[in-house]
Protein backbone atom coordinates (compact mmCIF):
# COMPACT_ATOMS: atom_id res chain seq x y z
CA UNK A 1 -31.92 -18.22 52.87
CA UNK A 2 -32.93 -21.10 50.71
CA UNK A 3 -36.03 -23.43 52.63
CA UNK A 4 -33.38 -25.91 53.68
CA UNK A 5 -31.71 -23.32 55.45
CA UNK A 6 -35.08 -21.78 56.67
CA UNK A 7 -36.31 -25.86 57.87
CA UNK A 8 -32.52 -25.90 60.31
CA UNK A 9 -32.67 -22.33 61.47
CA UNK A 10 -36.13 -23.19 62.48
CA UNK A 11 -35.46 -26.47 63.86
CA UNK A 12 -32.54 -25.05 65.64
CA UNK A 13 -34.82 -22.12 67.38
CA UNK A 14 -36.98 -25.16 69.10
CA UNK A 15 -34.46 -26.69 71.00
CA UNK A 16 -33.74 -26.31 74.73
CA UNK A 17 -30.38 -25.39 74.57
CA UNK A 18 -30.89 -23.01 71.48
CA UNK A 19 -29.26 -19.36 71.88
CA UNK A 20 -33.37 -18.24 70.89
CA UNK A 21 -34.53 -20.71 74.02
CA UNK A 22 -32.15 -19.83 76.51
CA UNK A 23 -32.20 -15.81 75.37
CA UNK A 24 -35.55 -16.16 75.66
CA UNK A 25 -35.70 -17.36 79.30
CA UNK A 26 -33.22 -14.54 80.31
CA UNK A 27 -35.43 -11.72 78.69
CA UNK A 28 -38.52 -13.48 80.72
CA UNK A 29 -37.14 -13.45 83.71
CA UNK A 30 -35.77 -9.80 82.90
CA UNK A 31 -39.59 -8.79 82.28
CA UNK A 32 -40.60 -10.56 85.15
CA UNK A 33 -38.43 -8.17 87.66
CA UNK A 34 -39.40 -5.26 85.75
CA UNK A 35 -43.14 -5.91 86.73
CA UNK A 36 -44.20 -7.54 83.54
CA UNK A 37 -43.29 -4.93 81.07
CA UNK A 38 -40.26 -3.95 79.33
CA UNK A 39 -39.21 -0.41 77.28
CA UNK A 40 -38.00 -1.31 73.91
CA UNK A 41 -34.48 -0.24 74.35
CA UNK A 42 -34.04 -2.81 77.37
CA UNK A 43 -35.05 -5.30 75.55
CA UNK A 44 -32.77 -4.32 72.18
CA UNK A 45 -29.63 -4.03 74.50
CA UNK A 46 -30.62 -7.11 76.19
CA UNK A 47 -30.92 -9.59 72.97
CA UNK A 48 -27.97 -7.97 71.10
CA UNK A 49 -25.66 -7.24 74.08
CA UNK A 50 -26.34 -10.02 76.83
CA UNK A 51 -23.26 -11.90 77.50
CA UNK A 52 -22.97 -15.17 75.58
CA UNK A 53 -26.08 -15.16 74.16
CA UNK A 54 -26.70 -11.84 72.80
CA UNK A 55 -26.52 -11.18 69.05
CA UNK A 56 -23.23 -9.52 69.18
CA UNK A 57 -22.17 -11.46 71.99
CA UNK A 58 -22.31 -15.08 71.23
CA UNK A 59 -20.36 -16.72 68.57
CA UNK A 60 -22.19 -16.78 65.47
CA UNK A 61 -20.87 -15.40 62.16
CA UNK A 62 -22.50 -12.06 61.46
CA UNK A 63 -20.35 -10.85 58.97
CA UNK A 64 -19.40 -11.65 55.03
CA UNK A 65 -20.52 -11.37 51.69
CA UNK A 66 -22.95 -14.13 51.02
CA UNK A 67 -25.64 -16.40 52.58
CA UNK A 68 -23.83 -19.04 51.72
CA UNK A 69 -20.68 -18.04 54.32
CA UNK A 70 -23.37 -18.44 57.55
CA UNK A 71 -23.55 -14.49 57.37
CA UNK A 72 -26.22 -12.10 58.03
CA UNK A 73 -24.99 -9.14 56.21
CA UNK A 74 -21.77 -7.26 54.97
CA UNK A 75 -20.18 -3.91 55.79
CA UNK A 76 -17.79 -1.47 53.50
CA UNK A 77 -14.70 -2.75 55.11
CA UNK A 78 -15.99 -6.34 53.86
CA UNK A 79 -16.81 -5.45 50.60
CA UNK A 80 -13.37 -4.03 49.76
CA UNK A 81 -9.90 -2.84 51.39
CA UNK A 82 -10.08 0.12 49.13
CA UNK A 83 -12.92 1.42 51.84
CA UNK A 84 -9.85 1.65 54.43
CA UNK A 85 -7.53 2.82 52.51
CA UNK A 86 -10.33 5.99 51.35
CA UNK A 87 -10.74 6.78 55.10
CA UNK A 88 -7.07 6.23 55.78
CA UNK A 89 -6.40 9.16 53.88
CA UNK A 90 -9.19 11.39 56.13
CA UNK A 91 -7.36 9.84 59.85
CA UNK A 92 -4.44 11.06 58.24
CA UNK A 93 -5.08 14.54 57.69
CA UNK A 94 -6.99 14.16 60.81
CA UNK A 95 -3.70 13.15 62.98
CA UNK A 96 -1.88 15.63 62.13
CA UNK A 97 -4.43 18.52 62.33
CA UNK A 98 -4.49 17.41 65.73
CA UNK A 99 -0.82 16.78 66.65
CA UNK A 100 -1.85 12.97 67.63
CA UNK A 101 -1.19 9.63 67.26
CA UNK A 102 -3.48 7.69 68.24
CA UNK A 103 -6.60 6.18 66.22
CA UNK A 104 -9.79 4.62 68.35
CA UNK A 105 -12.35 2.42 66.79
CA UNK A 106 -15.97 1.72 68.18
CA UNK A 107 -17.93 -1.32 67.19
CA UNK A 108 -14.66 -2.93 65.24
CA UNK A 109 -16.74 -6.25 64.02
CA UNK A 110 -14.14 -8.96 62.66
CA UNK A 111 -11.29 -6.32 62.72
CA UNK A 112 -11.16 -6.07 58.72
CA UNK A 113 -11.28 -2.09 59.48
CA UNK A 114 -8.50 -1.88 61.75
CA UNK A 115 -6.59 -3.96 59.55
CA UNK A 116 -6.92 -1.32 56.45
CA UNK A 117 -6.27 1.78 58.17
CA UNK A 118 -3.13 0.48 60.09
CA UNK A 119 -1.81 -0.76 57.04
CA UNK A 120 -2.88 2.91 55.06
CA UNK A 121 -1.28 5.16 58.13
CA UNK A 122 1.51 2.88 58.84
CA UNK A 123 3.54 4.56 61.74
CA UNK A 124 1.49 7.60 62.01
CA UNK A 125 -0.20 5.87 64.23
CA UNK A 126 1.57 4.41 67.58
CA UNK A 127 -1.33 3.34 69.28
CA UNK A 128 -4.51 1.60 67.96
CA UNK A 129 -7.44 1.45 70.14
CA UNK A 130 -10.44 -0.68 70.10
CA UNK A 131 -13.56 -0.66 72.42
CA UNK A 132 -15.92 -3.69 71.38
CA UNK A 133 -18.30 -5.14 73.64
CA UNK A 134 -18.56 -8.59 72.02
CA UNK A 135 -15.80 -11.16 73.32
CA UNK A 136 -16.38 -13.26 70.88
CA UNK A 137 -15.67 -10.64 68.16
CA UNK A 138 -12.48 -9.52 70.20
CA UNK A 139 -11.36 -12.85 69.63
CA UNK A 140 -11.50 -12.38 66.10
CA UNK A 141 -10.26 -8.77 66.21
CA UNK A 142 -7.02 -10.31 67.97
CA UNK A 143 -6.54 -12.80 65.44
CA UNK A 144 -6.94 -11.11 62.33
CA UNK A 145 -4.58 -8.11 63.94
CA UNK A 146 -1.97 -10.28 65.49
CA UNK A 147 0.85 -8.82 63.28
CA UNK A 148 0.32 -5.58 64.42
CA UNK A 149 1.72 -6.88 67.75
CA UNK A 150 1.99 -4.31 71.10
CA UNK A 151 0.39 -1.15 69.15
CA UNK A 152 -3.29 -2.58 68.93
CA UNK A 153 -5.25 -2.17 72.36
CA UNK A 154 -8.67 -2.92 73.90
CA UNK A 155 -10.93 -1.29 75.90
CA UNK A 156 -13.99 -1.97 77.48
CA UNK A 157 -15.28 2.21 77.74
CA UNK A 158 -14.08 5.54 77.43
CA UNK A 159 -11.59 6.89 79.45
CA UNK A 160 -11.80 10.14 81.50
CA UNK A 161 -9.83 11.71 78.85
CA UNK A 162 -8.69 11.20 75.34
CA UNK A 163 -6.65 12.83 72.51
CA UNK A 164 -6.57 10.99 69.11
CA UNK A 165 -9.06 10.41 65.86
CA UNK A 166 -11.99 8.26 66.58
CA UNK A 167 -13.85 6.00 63.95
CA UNK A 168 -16.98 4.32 64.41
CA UNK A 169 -18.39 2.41 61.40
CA UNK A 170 -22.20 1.11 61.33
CA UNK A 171 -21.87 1.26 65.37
CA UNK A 172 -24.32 4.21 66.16
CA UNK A 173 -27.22 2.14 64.46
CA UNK A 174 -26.87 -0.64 66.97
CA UNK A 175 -27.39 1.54 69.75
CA UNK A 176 -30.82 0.56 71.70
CA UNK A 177 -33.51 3.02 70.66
CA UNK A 178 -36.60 4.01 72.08
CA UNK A 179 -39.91 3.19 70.45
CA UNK A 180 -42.79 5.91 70.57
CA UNK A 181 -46.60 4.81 69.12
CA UNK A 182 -48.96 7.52 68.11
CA UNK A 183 -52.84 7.02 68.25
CA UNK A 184 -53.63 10.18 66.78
CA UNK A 185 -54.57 11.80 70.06
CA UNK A 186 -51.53 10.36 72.19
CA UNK A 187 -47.71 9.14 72.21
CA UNK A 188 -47.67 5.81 73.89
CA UNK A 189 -43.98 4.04 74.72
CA UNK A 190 -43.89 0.72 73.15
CA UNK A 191 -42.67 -2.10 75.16
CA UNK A 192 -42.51 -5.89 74.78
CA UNK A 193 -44.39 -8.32 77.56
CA UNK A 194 -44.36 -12.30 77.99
CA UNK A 195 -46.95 -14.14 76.04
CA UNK A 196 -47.24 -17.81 75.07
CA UNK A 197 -44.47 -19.32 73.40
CA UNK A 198 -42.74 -15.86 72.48
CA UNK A 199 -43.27 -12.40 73.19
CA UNK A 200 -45.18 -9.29 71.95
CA UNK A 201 -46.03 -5.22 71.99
CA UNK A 202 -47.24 -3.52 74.59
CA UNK A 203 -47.79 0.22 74.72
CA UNK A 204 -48.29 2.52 77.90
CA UNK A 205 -48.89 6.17 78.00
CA UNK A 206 -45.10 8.68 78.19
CA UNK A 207 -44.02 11.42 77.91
CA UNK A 208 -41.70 10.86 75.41
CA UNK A 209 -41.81 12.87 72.05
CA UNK A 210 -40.02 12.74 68.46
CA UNK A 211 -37.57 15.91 68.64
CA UNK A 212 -40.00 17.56 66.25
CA UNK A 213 -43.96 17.73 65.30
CA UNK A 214 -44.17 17.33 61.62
CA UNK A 215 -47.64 16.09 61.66
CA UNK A 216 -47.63 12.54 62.36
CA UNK A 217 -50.09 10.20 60.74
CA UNK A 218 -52.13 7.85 63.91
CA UNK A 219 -50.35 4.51 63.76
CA UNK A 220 -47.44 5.91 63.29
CA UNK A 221 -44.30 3.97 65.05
CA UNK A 222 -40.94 5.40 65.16
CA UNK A 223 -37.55 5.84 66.97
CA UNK A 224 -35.95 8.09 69.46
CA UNK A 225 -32.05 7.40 70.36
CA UNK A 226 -31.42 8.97 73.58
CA UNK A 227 -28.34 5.92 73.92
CA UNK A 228 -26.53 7.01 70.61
CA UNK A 229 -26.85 10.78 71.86
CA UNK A 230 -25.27 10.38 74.73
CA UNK A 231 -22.54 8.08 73.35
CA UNK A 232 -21.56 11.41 71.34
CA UNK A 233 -21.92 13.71 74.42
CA UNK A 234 -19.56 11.63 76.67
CA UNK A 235 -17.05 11.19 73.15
CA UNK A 236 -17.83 15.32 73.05
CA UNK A 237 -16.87 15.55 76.56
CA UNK A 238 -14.05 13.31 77.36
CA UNK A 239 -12.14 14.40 73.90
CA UNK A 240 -9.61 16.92 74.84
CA UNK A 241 -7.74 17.17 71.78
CA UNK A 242 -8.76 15.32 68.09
CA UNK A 243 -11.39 14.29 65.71
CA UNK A 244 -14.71 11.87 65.51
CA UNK A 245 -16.03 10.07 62.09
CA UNK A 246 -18.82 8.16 62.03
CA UNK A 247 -20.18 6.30 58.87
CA UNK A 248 -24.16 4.79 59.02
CA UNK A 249 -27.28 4.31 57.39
CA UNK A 250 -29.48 7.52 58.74
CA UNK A 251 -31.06 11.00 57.76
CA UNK A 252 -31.18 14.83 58.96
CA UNK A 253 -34.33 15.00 61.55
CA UNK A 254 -36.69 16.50 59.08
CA UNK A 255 -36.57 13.45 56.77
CA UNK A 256 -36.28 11.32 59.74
CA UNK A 257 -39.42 12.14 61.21
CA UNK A 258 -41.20 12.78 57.94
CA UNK A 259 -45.35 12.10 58.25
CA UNK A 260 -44.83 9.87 55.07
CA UNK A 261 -42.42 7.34 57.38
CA UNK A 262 -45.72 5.65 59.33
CA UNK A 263 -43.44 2.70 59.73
CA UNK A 264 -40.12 4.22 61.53
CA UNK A 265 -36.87 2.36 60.58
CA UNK A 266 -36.55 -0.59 63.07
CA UNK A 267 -35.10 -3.55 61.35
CA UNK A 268 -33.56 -7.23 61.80
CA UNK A 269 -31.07 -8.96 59.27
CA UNK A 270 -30.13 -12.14 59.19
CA UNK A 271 -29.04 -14.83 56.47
CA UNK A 272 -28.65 -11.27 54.24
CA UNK A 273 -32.05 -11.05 54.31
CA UNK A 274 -33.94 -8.13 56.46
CA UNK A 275 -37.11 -8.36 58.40
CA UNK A 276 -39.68 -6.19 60.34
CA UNK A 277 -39.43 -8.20 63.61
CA UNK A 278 -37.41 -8.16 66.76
CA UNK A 279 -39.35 -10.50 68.48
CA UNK A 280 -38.41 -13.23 66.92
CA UNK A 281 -35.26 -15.86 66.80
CA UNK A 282 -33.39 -13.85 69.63
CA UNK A 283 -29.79 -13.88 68.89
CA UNK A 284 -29.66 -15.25 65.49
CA UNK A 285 -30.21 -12.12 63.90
CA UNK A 286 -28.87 -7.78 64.15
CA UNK A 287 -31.74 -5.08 65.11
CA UNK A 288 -31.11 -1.82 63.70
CA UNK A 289 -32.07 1.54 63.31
CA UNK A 290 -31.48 4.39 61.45
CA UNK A 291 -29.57 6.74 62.70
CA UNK A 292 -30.94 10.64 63.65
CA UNK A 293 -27.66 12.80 62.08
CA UNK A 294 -29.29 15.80 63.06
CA UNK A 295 -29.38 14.55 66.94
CA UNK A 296 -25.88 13.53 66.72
CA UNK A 297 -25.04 16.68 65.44
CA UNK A 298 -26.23 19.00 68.07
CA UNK A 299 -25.10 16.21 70.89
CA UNK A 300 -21.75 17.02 69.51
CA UNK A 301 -22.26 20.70 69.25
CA UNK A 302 -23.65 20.38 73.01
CA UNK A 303 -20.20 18.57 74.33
CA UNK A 304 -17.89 21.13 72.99
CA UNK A 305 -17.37 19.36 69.42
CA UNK A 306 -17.57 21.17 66.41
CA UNK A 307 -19.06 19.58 63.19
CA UNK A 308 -16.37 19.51 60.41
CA UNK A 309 -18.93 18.14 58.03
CA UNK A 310 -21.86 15.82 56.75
CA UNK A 311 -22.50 14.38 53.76
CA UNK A 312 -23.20 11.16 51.82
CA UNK A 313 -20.76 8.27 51.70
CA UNK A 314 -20.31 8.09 48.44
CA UNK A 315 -19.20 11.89 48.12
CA UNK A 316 -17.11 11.81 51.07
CA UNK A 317 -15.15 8.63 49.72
CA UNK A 318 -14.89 9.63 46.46
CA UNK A 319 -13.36 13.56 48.30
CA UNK A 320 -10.92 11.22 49.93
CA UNK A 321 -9.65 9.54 46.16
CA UNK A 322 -11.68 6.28 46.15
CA UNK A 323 -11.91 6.61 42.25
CA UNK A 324 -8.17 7.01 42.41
CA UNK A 325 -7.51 4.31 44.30
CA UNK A 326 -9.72 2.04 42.45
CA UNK A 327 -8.31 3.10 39.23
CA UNK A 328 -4.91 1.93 40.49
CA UNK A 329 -6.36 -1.49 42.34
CA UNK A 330 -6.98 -5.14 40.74
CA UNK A 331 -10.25 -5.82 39.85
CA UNK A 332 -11.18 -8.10 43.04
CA UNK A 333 -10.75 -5.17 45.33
CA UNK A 334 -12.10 -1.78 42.23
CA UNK A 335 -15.43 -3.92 41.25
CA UNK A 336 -16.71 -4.45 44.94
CA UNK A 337 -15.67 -0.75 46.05
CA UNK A 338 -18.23 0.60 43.39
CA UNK A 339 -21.37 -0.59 45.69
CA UNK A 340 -19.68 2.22 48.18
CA UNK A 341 -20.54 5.04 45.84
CA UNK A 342 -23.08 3.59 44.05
CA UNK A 343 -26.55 5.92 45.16
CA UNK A 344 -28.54 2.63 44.81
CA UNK A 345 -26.29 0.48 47.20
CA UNK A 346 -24.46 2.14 49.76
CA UNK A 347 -23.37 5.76 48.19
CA UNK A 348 -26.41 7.60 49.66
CA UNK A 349 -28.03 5.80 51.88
CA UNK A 350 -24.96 5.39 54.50
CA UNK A 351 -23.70 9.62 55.56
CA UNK A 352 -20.57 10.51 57.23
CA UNK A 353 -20.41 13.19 60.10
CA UNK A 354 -17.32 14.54 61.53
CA UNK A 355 -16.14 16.25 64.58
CA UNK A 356 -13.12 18.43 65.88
CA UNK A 357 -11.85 19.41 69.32
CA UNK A 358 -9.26 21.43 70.21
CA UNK A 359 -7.79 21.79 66.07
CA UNK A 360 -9.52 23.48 63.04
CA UNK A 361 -9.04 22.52 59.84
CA UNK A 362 -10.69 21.54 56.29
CA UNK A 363 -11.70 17.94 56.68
CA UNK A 364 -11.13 16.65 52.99
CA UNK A 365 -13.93 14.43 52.90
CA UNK A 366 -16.59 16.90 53.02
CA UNK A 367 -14.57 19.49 50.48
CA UNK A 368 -16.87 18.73 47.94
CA UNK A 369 -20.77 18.17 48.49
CA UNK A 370 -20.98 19.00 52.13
CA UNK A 371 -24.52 19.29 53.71
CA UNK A 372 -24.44 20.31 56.92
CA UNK A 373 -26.74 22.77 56.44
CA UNK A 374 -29.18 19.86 55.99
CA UNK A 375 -28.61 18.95 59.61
């Protein structure tokens, strides 16, 4: 953000009637019923969730490629089609594995996804499935996907059962995470309480642990995601017949929980920019963390899933002929698609994990460079 931008986002934060001032009332009064103090996740699901005012719930822009669009950040399926197309080729082989045709997507953002891979499977897929929380991204989904008429659906949660391929991409770092503080004697749970003219961190003794002591340095904050975990345990569950991909920023526990990360990996983003607070500007901006692969893993395993693979997004696009298909696109859609493989953009920081139920077979993303046994 240039200071311009910085002076109206500011300016706009101070009114009345702001989405920060009104936000910020609703989390008060939340706090107040909770007897002054509120657990981290409640308060994450509560500015990024809350109806109308939330940060995926109101009607900002949140997604595109530059500042200048009134964006706070980009995904792969913004960057190019060519991201689709790649994972197309992994639903496909996935669909017929399973003997479905069906395709669900979590967390579907402006639609841009669903829009590639229905194009890329065509009519191997009858029914396309979307559960979004955000009606004000809905809106957009339905817009951008009107062409694809009677065979894209919505849904607001899982049903009791399911057959089909699932697809979730940057949706299990949005989940509401649990914050643990460690003193060096203790683990304290870090909440947020009411102060003057904003809020701020409270911590009160739990006993809630990391999954795993790797001797922690005192002052060291970091994450637990009991929410994402049991997203993948109902999936696990309620998944009769098919196949789960997920696609996020995140490590295997042991790197996760390292004593070197004193910081944990709780983050904002807004304007393209990222930032250390939560507290701050509710609503205007995304809170993220990184995602535990190793928890998702054995969540899976737990449910009756079994893990087809893990690896690094870069490897597992390139498996599914990304250099293939960027060899044969224009150069609007090849130049952006590099930053995909790229190890210093989004190559190795973003992984991929899959799951199977009910089919076996050799998931062609993770053919090459698999590291499961990372997990």
């Amino acid at each position: 953000m240039d200071d311009a931008r910085d002076d109206r986002a500011h300016e706009e934060e101070r009114q009345p009637d702001s989405v920060p001032a009104r936000l910020g009332a609703r989390v008060r009064a939340v706090i107040a019923d909770a007897g002054g103090w509120l657990p981290f996740d409640r308060f994450m699901a509560l500015v990024l969730y809350e109806p109308g005012l939330g940060y995926y719930a109101n009607a900002s822009r949140k997604f595109g490629a530059m500042p200048s669009s009134g964006s706070d950040f980009v995904t792969a399926p913004e960057l190019s089609p060519l991201f689709g197309r790649a994972l197309a080729r992994q639903l496909a082989q996935a669909l017929a594995a399973s003997g479905t045709d069906e395709v669900w997507e979590f967390g579907a953002g402006t639609g841009a996804l669903a829009m590639q891979l229905l194009e890329a499977l065509g009519e191997r897929v009858r029914r396309y499935t979307i559960v979004d929380l955000s009606g004000a991204l809905r809106a957009r989904q339905r817009a951008k996907l009107v062409a694809f008429g009677d065979r894209v659906h919505w849904a607001d949660s899982l049903p009791a059962q399911m057959r089909g391929v699932v697809v979730g991409n940057e949706v299990l770092d949005a989940m509401p995470v649990q914050l643990l503080h460690f003193t060096g004697k203790a683990w304290l749970q870090r909440g947020v309480v009411a102060a003057e003219g904003g809020f701020e961190w409270s911590d009160r003794p739990s006993d809630l642990r990391p999954p795993l002591d790797t001797g922690f340095v005192p002052g060291t904050v970091t994450e637990i995601h009991p929410q994402a975990d049991a997203f993948i345990a109902t999936l696990g569950e309620r998944l009769s017949c098919g196949a789960a991909f997920f696609l996020d920023y995140g490590f295997p526990e042991a790197e996760y929980y390292h004593p070197q990360r004193t910081g944990g990996t709780l983050m904002c983003h807004r304007a393209h920019r990222a930032d250390p607070d939560p507290l701050s500007a509710l609503g205007l901006k995304d809170i993220t963390a990184h995602v535990n692969f190793t928890g998702v893993a054995l969540a899976g395993q737990s449910a009756g899933m079994e893990v087809l693979g893990y690896t690094s997004q870069g490897r597992f696009l390139l498996n599914c002929g990304l250099a293939e298909l960027m060899g044969e696109a224009d150069l609007r859609a090849a130049i952006p698609a590099q930053k995909l493989v790229l190890e210093h953009e989004m190559g190795e920081l973003f992984k991929v994990i899959g799951f199977s139920r009910g089919c076996r077979f050799d998931a062609l993303g993770f053919t090459e460079g698999d590291r499961t046994h990372r997990l």
